[in-house]
Protein backbone atom coordinates (compact mmCIF):
# COMPACT_ATOMS: atom_id res chain seq x y z
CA UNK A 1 151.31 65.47 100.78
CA UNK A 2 149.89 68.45 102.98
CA UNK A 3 146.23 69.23 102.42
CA UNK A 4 144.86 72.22 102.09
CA UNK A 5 143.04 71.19 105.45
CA UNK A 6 146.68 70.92 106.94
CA UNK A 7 148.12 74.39 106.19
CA UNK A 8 148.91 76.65 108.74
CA UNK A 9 145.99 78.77 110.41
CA UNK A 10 145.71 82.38 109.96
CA UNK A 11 147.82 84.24 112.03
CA UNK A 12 146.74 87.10 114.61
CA UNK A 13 147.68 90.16 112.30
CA UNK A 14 145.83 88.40 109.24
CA UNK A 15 142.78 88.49 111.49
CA UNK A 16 143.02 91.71 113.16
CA UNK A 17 143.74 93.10 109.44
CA UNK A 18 139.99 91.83 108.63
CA UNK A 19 138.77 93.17 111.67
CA UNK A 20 140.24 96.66 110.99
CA UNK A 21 139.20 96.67 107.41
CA UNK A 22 135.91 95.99 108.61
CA UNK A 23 135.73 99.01 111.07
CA UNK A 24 137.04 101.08 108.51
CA UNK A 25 133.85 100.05 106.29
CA UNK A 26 131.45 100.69 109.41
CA UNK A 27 133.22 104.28 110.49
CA UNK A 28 133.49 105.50 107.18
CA UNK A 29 130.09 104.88 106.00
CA UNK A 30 128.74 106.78 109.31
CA UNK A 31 130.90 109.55 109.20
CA UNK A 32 130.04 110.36 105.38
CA UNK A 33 126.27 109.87 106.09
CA UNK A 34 126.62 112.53 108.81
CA UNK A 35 128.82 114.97 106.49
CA UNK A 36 126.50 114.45 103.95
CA UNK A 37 123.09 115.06 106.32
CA UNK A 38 124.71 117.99 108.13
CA UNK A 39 126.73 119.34 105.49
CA UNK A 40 129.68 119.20 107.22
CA UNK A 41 132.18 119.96 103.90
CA UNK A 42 135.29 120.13 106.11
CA UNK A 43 134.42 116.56 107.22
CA UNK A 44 133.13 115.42 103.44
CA UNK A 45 137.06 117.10 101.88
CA UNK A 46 138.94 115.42 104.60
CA UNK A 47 137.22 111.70 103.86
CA UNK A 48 138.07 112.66 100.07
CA UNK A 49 141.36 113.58 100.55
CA UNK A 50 142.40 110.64 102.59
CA UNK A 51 141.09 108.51 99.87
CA UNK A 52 142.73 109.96 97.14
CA UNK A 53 145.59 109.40 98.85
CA UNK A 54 145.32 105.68 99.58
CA UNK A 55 144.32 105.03 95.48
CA UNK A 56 147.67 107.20 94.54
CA UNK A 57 149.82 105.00 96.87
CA UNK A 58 148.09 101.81 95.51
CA UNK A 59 148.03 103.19 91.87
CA UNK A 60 151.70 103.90 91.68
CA UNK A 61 152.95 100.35 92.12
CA UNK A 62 150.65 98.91 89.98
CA UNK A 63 152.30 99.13 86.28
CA UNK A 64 156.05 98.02 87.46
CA UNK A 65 154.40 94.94 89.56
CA UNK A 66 152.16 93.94 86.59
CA UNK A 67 155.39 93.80 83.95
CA UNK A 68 157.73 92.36 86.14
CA UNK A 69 154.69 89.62 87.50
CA UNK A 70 154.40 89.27 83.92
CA UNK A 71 157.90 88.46 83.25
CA UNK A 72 158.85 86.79 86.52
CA UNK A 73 155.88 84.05 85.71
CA UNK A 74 156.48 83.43 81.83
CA UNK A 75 160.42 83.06 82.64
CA UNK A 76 159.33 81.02 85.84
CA UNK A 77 157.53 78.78 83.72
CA UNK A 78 161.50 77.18 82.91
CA UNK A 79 160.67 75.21 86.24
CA UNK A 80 157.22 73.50 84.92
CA UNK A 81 158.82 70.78 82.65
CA UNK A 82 159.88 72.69 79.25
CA UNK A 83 158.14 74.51 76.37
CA UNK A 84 155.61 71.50 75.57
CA UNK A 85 154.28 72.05 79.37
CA UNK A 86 154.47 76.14 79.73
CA UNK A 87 152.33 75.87 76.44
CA UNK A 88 149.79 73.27 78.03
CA UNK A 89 149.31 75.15 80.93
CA UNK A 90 148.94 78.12 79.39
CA UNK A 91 146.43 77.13 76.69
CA UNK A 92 144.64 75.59 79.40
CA UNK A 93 144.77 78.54 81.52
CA UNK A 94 143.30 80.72 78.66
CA UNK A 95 140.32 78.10 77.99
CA UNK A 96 139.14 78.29 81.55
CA UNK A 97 138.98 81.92 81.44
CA UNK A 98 137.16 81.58 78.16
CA UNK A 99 134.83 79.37 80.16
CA UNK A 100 134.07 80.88 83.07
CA UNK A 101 133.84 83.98 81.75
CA UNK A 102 130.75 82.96 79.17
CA UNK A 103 129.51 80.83 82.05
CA UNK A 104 129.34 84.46 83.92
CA UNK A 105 128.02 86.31 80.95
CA UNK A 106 124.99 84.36 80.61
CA UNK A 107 124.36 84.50 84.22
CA UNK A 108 124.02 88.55 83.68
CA UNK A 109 122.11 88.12 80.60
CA UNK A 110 119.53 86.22 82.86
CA UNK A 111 119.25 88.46 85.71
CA UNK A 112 118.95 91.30 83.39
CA UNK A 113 116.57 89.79 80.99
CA UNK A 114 113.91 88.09 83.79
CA UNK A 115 114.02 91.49 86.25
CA UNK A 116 113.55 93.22 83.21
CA UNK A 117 115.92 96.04 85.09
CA UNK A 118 115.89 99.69 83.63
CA UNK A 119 111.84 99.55 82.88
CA UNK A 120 110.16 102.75 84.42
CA UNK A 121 113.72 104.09 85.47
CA UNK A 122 114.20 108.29 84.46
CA UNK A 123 117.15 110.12 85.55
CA UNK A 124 118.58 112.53 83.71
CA UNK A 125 122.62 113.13 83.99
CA UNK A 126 124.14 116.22 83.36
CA UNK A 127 124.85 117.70 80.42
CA UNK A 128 128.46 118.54 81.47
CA UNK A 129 128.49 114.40 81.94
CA UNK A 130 126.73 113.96 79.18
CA UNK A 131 129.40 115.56 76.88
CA UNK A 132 132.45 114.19 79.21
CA UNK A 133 131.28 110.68 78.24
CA UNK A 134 130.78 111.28 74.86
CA UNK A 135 133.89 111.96 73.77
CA UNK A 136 135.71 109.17 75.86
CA UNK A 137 132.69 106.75 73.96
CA UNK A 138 134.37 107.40 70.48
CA UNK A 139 136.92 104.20 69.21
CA UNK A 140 135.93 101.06 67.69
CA UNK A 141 137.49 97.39 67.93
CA UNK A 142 140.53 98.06 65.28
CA UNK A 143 141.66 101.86 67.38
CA UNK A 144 141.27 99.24 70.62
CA UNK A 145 143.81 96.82 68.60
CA UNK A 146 146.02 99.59 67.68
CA UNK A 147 146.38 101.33 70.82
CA UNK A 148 147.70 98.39 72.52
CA UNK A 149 150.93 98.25 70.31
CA UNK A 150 153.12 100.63 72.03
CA UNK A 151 154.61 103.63 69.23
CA UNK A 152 157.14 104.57 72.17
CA UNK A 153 158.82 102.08 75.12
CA UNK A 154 158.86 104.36 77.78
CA UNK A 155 155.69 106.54 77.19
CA UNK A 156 153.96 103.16 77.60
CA UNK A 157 155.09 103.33 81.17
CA UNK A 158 154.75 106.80 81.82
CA UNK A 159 151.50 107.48 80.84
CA UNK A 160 150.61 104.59 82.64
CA UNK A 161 149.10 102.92 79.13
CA UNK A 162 148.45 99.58 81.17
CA UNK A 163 147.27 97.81 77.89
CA UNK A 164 150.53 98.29 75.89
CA UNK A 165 152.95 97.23 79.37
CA UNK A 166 151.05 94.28 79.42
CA UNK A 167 152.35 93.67 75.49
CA UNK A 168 155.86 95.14 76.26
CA UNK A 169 155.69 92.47 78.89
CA UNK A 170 154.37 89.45 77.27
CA UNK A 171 157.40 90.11 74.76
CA UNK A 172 159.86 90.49 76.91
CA UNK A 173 159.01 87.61 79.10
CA UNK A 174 158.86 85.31 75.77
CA UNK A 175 162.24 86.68 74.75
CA UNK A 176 163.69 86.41 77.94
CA UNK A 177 162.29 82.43 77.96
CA UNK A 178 163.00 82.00 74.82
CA UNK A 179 167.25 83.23 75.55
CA UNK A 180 167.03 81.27 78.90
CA UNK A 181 170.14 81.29 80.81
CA UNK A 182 171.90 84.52 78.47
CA UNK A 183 168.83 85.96 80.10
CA UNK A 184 169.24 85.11 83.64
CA UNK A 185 171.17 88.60 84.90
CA UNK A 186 167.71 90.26 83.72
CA UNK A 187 165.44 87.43 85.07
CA UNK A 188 167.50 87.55 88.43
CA UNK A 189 167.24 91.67 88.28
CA UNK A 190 163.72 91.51 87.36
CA UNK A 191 162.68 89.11 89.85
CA UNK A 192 164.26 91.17 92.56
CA UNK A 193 162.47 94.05 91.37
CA UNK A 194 159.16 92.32 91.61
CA UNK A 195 160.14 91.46 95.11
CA UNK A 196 160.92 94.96 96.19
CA UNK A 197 157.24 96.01 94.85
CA UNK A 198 155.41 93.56 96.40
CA UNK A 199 157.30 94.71 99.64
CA UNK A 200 156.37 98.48 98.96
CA UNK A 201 152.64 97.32 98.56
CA UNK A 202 152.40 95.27 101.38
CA UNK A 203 152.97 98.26 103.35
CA UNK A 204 150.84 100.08 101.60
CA UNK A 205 148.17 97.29 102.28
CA UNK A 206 148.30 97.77 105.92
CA UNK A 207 147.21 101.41 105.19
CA UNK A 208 143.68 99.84 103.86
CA UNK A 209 141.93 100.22 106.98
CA UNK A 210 142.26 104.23 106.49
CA UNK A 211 141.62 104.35 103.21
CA UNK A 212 138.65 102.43 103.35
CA UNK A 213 137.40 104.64 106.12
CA UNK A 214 138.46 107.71 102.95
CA UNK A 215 136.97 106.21 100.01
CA UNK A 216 133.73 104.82 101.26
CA UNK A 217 133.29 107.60 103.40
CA UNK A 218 133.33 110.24 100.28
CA UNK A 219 131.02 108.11 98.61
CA UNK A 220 128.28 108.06 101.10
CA UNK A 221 129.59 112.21 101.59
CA UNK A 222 128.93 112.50 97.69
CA UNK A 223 125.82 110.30 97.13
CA UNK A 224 124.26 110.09 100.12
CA UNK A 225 120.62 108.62 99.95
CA UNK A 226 121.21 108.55 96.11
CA UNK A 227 122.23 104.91 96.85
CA UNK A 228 118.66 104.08 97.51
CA UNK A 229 117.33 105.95 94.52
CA UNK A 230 116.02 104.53 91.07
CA UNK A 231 119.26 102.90 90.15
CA UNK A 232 118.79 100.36 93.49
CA UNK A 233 117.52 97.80 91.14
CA UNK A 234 121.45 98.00 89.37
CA UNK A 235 123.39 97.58 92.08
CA UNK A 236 121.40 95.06 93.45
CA UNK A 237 121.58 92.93 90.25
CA UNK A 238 125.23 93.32 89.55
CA UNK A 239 126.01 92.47 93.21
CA UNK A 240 123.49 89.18 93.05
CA UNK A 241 125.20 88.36 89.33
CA UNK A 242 128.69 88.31 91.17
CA UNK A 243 127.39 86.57 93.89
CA UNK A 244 126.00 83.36 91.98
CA UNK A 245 129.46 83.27 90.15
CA UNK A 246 131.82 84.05 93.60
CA UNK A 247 130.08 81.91 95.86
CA UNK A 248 128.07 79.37 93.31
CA UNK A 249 129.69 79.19 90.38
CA UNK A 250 133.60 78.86 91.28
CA UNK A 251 132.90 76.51 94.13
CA UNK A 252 131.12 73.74 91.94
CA UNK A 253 134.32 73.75 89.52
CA UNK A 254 136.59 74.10 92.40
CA UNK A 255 135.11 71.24 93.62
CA UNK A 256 134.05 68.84 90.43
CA UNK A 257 137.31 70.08 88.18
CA UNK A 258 139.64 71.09 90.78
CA UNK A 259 139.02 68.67 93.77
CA UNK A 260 139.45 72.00 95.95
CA UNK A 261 137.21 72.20 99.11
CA UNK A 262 135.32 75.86 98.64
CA UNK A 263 136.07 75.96 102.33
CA UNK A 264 139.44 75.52 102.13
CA UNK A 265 139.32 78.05 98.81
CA UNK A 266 137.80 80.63 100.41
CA UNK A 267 140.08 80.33 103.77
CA UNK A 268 142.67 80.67 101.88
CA UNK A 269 141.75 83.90 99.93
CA UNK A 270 139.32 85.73 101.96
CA UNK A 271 142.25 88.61 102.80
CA UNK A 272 142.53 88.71 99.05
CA UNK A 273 138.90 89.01 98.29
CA UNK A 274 138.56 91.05 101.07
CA UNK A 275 141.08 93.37 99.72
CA UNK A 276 139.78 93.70 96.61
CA UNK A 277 136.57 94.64 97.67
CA UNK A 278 138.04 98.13 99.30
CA UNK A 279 140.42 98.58 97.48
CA UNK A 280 138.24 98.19 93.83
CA UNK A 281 142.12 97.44 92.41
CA UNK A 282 142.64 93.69 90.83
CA UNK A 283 146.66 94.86 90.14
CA UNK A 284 146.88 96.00 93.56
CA UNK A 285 145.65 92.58 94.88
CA UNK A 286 148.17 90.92 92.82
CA UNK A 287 150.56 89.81 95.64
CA UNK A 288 147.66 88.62 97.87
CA UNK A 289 146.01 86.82 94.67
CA UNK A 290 149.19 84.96 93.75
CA UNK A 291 149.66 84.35 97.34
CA UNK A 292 146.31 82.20 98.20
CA UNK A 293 146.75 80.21 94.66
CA UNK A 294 150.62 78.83 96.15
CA UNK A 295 148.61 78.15 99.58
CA UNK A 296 146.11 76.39 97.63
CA UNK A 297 148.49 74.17 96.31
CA UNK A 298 149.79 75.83 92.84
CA UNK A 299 153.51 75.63 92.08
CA UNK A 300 154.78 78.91 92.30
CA UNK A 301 155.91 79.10 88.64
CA UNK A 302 152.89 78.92 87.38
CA UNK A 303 150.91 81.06 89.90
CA UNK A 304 153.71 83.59 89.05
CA UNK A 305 152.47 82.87 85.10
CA UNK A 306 148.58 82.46 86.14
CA UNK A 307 147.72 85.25 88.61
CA UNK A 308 149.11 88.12 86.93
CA UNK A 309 147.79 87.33 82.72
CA UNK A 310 144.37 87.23 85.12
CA UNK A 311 145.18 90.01 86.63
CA UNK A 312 144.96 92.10 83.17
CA UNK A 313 142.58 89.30 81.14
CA UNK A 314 139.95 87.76 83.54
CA UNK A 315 137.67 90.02 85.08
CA UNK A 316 134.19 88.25 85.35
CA UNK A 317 133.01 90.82 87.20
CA UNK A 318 133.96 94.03 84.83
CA UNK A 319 133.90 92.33 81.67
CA UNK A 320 130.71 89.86 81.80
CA UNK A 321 128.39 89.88 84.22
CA UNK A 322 128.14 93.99 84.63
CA UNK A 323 128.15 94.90 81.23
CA UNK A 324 125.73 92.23 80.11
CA UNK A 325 123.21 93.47 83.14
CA UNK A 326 124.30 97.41 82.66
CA UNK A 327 123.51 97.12 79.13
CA UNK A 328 120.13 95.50 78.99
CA UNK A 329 119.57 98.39 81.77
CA UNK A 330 120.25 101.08 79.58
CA UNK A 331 118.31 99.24 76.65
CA UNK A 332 115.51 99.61 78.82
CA UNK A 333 115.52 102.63 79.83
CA UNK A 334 115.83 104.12 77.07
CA UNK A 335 112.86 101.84 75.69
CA UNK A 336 115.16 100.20 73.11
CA UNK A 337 114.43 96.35 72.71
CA UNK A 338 117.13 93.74 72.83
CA UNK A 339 117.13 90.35 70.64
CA UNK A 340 118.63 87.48 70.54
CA UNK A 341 121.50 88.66 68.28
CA UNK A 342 122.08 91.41 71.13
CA UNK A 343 122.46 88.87 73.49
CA UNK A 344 124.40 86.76 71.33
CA UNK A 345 126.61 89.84 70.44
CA UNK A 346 127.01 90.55 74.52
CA UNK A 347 128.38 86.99 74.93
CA UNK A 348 131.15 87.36 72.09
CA UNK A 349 131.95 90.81 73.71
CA UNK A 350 132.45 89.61 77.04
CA UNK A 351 134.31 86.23 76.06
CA UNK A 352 137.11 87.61 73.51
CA UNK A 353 137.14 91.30 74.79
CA UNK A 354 138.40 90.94 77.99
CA UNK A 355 141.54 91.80 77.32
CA UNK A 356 140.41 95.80 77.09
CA UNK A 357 139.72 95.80 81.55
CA UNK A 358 142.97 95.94 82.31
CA UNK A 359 143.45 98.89 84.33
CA UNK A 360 141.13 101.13 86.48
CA UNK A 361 138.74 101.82 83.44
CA UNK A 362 138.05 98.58 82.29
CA UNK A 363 134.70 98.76 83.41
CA UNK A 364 134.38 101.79 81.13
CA UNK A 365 135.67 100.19 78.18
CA UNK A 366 134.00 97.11 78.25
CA UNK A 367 130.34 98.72 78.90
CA UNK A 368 131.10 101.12 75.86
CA UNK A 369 132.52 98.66 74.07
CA UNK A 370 129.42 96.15 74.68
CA UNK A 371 126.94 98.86 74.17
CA UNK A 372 128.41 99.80 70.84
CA UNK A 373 128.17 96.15 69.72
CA UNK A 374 124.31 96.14 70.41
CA UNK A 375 124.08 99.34 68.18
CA UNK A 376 122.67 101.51 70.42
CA UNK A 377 122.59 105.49 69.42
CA UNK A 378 125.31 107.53 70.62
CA UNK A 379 123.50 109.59 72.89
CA UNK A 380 122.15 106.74 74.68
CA UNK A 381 125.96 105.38 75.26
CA UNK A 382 126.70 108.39 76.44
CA UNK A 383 123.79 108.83 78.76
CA UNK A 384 123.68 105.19 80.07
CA UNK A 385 127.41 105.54 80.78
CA UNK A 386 126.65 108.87 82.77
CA UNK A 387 123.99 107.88 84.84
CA UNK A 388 126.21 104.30 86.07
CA UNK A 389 129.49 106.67 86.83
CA UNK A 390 127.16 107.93 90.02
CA UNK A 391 127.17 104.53 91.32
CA UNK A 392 130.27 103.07 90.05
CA UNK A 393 132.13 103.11 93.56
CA UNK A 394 129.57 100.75 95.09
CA UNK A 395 129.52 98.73 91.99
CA UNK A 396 133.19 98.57 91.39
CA UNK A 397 133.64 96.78 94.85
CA UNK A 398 131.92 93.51 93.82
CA UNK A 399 133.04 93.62 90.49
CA UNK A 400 136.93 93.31 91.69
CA UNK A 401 136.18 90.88 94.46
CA UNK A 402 134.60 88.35 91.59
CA UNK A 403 137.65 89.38 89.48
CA UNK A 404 139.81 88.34 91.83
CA UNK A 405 137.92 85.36 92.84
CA UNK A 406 138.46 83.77 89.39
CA UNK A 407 141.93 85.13 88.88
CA UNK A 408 142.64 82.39 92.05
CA UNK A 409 140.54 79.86 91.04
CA UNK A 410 141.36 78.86 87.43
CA UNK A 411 145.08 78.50 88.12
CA UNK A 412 143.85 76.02 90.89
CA UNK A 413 141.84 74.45 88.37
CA UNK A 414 144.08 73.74 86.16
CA UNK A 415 146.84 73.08 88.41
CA UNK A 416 144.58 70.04 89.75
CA UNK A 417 143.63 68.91 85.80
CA UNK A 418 147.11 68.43 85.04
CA UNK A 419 148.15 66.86 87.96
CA UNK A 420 150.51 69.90 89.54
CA UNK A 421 148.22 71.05 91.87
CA UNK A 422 150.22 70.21 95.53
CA UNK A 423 153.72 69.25 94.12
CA UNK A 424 156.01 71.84 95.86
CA UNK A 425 154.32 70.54 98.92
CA UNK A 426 154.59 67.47 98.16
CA UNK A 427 158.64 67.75 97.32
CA UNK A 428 159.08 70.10 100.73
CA UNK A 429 158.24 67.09 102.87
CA UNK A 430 160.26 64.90 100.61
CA UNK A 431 163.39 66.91 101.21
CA UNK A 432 162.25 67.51 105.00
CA UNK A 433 162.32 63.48 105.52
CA UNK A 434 165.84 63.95 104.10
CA UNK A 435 167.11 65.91 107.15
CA UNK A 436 167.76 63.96 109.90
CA UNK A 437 166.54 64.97 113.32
């Protein structure tokens, strides 16, 4: 069987893609420092626009390639042994998210508990922020339940109401599975679908370069030395929570659980991880994700199952470790103490609602949703939501990169506990030694 060790190496335009990515990083950041010093707005509108137009490229393909990934993996799952073994690996799928997402939780809780992070912190958002906060804070746990069940098929999709195609999906994949081959003229037309988007967002990808050099360039045009303000202590705490769990955390299970080498791990999905990080977009990564899981070793069934249910349900980063740190940040700032039943409440939060960061607000709705279940006032919500929207772009760059991280390691994980991990491999040499030379 081919090792991971074995696999082809990178090729030339994987590596100058890193390279330009990373140049894009270094130019933008010094061209929106000096737009921002010399208040050059002509400079500052063009960096803007030429990130805006990157996200809407990226954005666009994201709601057709998460339901057709959806359906594409639950009707791939035909190819896995049966019904008894789609429903292993998928229970088994959902535990380790379970798990590594309270194992990521707690981390946050730590980090924001010992550097007691918020204490002596004052700034005061706007009031126009104030009030366009509060009234997307409003909703509670049974509106979240009912808004992702759908009232109209197609608004779903054009409103972009990621939550409820992600349920259209899920049902249509099951039914679909369920009809097997009466279904297959929709499986085949789906599947070739899902292969036309992921070819429209590859090319898109090779745009990322630019629209790195856009988006973080109108950040450091819009915030400037804000960066290095008061909130420091935030950013620096989310980014070391993500850390522990990206480069700690998934390698010991990769390696104890999943016999996976990190090195081999993280070989195999640095462009992912990489991409994430610019692009802040976990459904945009999607192709890249499921990618480095089948060069890992993952049958490609399952990875098509695996990679995109993560892609909508396990974000570490967005749904555990920066709301658990973001919210004992606001507790303190506001001087409000937390106890143990706030921390316990921040775990159950995290663990069971992670379901609600699908899309490019999940961050939002899991911080609301988290400070809401600690009980804090209104006003603070709305404040302590304000003042982390000014630093959200640097933040949001982390959080994806963990998201991704994990959405790439659990179906390795489980792939290796149930003994799948490196069969397609392992049956391509077989039927190689077949053909004579």
């Amino acid at each position: 069987m081919a090792t991971q060790e074995t696999r082809r190496p990178r090729s030339r335009r994987t590596t100058f893609f890193g390279i330009a990515v990373l140049a894009g990083l270094v130019l933008g950041a010094l061209l929106g420092f000096v737009a921002k010093q010399a208040e050059v707005s002509w400079l500052a509108t063009t960096l803007s626009r030429i990130g805006d137009v990157f996200v809407s490229l990226v954005q666009f393909t994201v709601i057709p390639l998460v339901f057709t990934a959806i359906v594409v993996g639950i009707t791939s799952l035909r190819q896995l042994g049966g019904a008894r073994t789609a429903a292993r690996l998928g229970g088994r799928t959902l535990m380790w998210f379970a798990t590594t997402s309270l194992i990521a939780v707690l981390i946050g809780i730590a980090i924001g508990a010992v550097g007691n992070l918020g204490s002596g912190v004052t700034v005061t958002p706007s009031e126009d922020a104030v009030s366009s906060v509060a009234e997307r804070a409003q909703g509670d746990w049974w509106s979240f339940v009912q808004s992702i069940v759908p009232t109209n098929l197609f608004t779903a999709f054009a409103e972009g109401q990621i939550l409820q195609v992600v349920f259209i999906a899920l049902l249509v994949g099951a039914a679909a599975y369920a009809l097997g081959d009466r279904a297959e003229a929709f499986v085949t037309v789906n599947r070739a679908f899902f292969d036309i988007i992921q070819k429209v967002l590859g090319w898109i990808i090779w745009l990322a370069p630019l629209g790195v050099l856009g988006l973080l360039g109108n950040a450091f045009a819009s915030y400037g030395n804000e960066f290095f303000a008061p909130l420091l202590s935030l950013i620096v705490a989310v980014y070391l929570g993500c850390a522990l769990v990206l480069f700690v955390v998934y390698p010991i299970l990769l390696r104890t659980v999943g016999g996976t080498s990190p090195v081999a791990f993280f070989r195999e999905s640095w462009t992912a991880l990489q991409f994430a990080f610019v692009s802040q977009s976990s459904g945009a990564t999607l192709p890249l994700s499921r990618q480095a899981a089948v060069n890992l070793g993952v049958p490609r069934g399952y990875a098509s199952f695996a990679v995109p249910l993560g892609t909508t349900t396990k974000m570490d980063g967005c749904a555990a470790i920066f709301p658990a740190i973001t919210t004992i940040f606001i507790a303190n700032m506001f001087g409000i103490s937390l106890g143990f039943g706030d921390y316990l409440l921040i775990v159950l939060v995290a663990v069971f609602g992670s379901l609600a960061t699908a899309g490019t607000t999940g961050w939002f709705t899991m911080l609301t949703l988290t400070l809401a279940a600690v009980n804090l006032p209104a006003e603070v919500i709305a404040t302590g939501v304000a003042i982390v929207f000014a630093i959200n772009p640097i933040l949001d760059m982390m959080r994806t990169a963990t998201n991704v991280a994990g959405q790439i390691a659990v179906p390795v994980i489980v792939a290796s506990s149930t003994g799948i991990l490196g069969e397609e491999a392992e049956q391509e040499e077989s039927e190689q030694d077949l053909v004579p030379a």
